[in-house]
N, C-alpha and C. Protein backbone atom coordinates (compact mmCIF):
# COMPACT_ATOMS: atom_id res chain seq x y z
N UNK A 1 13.34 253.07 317.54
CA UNK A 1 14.07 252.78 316.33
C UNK A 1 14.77 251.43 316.44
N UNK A 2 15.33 250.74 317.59
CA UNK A 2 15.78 249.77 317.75
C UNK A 2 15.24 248.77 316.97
N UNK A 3 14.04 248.55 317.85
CA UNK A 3 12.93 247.53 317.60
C UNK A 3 12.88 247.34 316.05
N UNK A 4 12.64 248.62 315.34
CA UNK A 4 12.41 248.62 313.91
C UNK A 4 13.27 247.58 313.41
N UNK A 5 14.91 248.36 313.94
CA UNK A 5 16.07 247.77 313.08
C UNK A 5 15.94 246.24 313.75
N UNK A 6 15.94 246.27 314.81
CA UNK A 6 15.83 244.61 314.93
C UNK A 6 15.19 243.27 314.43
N UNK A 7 13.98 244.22 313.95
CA UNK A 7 12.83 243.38 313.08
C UNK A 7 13.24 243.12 311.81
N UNK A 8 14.47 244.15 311.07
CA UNK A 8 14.88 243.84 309.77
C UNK A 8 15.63 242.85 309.83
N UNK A 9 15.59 242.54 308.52
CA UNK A 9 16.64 241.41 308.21
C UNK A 9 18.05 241.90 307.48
N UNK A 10 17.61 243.34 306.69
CA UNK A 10 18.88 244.24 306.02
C UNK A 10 18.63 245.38 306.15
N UNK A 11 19.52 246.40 306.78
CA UNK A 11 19.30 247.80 306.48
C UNK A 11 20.18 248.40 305.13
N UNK A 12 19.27 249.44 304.55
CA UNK A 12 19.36 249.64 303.12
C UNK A 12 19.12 251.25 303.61
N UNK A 13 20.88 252.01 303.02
CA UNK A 13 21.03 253.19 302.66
C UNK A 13 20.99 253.82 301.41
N UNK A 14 19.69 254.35 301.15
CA UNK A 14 19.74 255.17 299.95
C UNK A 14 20.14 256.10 299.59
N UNK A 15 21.04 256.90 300.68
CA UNK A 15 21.23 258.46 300.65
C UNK A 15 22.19 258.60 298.76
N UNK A 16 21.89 259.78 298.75
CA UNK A 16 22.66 260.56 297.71
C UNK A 16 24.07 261.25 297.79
N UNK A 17 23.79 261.67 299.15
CA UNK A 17 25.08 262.34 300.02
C UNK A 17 24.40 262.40 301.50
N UNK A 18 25.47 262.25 302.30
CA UNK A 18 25.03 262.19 303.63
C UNK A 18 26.37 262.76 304.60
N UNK A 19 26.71 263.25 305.74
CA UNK A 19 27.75 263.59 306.54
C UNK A 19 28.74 262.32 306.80
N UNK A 20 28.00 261.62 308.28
CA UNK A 20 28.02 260.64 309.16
C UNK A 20 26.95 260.02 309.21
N UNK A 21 26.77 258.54 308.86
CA UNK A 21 25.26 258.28 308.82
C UNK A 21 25.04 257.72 309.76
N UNK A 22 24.14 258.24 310.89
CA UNK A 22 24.24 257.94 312.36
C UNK A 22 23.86 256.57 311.64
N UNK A 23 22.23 256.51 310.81
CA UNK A 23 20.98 255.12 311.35
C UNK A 23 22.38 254.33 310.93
N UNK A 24 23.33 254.46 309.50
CA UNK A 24 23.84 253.13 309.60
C UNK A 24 24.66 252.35 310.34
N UNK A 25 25.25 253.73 311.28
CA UNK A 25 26.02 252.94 312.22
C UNK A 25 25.26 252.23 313.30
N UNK A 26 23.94 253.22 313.58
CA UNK A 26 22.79 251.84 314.62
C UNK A 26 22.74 250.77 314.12
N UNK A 27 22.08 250.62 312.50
CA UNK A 27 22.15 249.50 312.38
C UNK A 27 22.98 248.02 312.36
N UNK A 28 24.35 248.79 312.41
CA UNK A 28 25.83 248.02 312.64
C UNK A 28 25.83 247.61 313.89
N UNK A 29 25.55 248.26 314.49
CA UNK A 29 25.51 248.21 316.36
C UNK A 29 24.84 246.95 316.44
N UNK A 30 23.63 246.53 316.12
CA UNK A 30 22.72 245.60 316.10
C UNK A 30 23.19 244.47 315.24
N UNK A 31 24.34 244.42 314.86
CA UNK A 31 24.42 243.47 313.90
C UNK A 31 23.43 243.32 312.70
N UNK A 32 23.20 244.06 312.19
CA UNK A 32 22.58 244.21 310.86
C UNK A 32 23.28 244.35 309.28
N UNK A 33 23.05 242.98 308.99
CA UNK A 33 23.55 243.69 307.32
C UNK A 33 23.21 244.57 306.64
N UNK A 34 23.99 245.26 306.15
CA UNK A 34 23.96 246.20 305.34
C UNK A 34 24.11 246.71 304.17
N UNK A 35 23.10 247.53 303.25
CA UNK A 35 24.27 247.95 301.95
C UNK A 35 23.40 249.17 302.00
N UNK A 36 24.44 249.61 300.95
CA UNK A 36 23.90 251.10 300.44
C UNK A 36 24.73 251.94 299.38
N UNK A 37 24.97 253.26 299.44
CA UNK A 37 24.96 254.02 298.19
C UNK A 37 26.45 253.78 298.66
N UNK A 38 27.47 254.08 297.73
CA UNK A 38 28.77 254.54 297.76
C UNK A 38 29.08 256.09 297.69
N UNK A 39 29.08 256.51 298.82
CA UNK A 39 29.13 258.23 298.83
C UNK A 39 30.05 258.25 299.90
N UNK A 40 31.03 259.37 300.09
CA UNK A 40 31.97 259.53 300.71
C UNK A 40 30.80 259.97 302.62
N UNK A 41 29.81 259.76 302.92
CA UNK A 41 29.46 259.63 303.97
C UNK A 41 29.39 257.99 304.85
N UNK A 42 28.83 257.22 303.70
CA UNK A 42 29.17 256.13 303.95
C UNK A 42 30.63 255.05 303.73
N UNK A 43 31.72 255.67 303.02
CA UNK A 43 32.67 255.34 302.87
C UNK A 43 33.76 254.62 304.06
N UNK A 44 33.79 255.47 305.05
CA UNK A 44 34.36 255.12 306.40
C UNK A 44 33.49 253.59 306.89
N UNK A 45 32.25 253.75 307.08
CA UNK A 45 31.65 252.61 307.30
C UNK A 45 30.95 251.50 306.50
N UNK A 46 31.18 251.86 305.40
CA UNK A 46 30.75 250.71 304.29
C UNK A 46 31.62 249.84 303.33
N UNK A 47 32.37 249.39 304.09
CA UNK A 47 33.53 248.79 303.21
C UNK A 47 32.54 247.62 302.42
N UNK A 48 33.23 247.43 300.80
CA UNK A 48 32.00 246.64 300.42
C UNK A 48 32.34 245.21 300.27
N UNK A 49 31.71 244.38 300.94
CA UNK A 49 32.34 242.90 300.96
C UNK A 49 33.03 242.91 302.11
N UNK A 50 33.51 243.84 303.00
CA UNK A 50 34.04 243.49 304.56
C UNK A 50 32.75 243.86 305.47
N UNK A 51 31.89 244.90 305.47
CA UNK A 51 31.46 245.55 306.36
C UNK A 51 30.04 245.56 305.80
N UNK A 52 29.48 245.32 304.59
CA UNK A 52 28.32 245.45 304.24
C UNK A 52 28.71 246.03 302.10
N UNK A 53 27.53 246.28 301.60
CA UNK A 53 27.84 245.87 299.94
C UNK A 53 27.19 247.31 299.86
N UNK A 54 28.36 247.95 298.93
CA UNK A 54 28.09 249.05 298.67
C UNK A 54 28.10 249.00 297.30
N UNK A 55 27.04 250.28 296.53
CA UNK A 55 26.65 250.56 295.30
C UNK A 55 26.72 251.83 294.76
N UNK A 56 26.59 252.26 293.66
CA UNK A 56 26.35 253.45 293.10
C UNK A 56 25.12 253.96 293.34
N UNK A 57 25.13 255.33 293.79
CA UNK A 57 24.02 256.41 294.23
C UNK A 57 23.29 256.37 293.27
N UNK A 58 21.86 257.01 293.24
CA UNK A 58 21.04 256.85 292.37
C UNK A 58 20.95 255.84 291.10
N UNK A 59 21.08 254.56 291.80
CA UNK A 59 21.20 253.04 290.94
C UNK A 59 19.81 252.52 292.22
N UNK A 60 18.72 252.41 291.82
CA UNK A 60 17.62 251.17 292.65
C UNK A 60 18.07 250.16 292.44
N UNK A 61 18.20 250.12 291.18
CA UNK A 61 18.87 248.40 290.67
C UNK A 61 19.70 247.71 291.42
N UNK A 62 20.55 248.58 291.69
CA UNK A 62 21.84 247.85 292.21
C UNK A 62 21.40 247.67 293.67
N UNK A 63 20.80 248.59 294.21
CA UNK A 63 20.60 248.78 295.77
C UNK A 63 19.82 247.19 295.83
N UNK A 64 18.78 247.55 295.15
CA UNK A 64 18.12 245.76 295.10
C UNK A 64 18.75 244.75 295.15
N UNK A 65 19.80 244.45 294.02
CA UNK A 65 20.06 243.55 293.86
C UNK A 65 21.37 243.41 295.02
N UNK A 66 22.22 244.42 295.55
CA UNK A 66 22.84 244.53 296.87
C UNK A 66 22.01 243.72 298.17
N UNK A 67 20.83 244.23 298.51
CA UNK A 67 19.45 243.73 299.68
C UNK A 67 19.64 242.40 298.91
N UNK A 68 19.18 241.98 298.23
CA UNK A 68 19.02 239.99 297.19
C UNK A 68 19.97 239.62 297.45
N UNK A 69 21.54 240.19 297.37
CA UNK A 69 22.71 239.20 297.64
C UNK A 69 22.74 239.39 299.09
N UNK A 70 22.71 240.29 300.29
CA UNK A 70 22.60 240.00 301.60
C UNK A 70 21.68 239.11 301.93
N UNK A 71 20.32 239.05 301.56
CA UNK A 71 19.36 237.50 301.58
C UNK A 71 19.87 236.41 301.91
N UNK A 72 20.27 236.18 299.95
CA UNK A 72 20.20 234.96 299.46
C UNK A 72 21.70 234.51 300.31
N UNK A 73 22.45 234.95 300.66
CA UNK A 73 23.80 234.42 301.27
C UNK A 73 23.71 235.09 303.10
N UNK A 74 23.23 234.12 303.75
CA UNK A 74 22.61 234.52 305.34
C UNK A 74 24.43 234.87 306.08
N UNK A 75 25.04 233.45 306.02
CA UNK A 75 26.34 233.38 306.25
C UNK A 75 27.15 234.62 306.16
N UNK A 76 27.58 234.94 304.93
CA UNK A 76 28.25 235.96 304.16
C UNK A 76 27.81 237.26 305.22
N UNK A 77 26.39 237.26 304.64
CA UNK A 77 25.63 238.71 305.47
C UNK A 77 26.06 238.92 307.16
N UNK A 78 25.75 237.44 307.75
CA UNK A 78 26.23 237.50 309.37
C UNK A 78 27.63 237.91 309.22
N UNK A 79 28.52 237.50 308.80
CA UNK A 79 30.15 237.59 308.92
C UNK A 79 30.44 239.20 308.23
N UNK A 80 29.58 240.14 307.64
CA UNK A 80 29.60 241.08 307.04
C UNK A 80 29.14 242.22 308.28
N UNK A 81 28.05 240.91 308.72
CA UNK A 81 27.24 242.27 310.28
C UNK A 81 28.35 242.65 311.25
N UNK A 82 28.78 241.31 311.68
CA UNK A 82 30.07 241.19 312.93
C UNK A 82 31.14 242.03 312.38
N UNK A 83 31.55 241.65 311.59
CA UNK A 83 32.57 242.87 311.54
C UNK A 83 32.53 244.31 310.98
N UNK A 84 31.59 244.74 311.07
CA UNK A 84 30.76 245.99 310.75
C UNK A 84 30.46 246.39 312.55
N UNK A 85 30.09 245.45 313.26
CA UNK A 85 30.10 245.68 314.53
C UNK A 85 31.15 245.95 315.31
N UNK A 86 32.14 245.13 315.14
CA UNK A 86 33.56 245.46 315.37
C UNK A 86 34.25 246.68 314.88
N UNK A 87 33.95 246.94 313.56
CA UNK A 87 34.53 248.39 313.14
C UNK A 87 33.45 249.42 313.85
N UNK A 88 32.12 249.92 314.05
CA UNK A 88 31.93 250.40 314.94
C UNK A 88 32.16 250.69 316.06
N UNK A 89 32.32 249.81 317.02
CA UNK A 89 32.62 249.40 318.32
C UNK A 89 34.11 249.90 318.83
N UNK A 90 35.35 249.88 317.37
CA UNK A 90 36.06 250.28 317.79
C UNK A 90 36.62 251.57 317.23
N UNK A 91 36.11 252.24 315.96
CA UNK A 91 36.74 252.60 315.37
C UNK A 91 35.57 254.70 315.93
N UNK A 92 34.61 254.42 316.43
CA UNK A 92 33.57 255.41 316.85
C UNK A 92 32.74 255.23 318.42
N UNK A 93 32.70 256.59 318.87
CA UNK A 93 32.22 256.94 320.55
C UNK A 93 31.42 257.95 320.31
N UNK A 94 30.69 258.44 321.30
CA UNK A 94 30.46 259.48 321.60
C UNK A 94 31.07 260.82 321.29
């Protein structure tokens, strides 16, 4: 799974509802930008505009156009990964 996430350029949560979302915190681990649904699973780890760009659940639209603004702005997205890494790193263990 690493490899996968490493090969991306954005990881993209579609869930509807979810607990704890392990993949997105891997993908945080890795420094990966992120976006996804706004559901109280991803809430803790998806701050939107600090930690990665969060959207309304069952919206494609938005999820898209969330993935297009992590793209088109590389900068933004890196400074969004790192401290998404940092809130992992410190805020979750084992």
């Amino acid at each position: 799974m690493a490899r996968i996430l490493a090969a991306s350029d954005v990881y993209a949560a579609s869930s509807r509802w979810e607990g704890l979302d392990i993949a997105l915190g891997e993908a945080k681990l890795i420094w990966r930008p992120c976006a996804g649904t706004s559901i109280s699973g991803h809430a803790d780890a998806l701050k939107y505009g600090v930690t990665g760009v969060a959207v309304p659940p069952e919206h494609p639209a938005a999820l898209a156009e969330g993935i297009a603004w992590l793209l088109n702005n590389p900068a933004a997205a890196e400074r969004m990964a790192a401290l998404a890494y940092e809130f992992i790193m410190k805020g979750f263990s084992i």
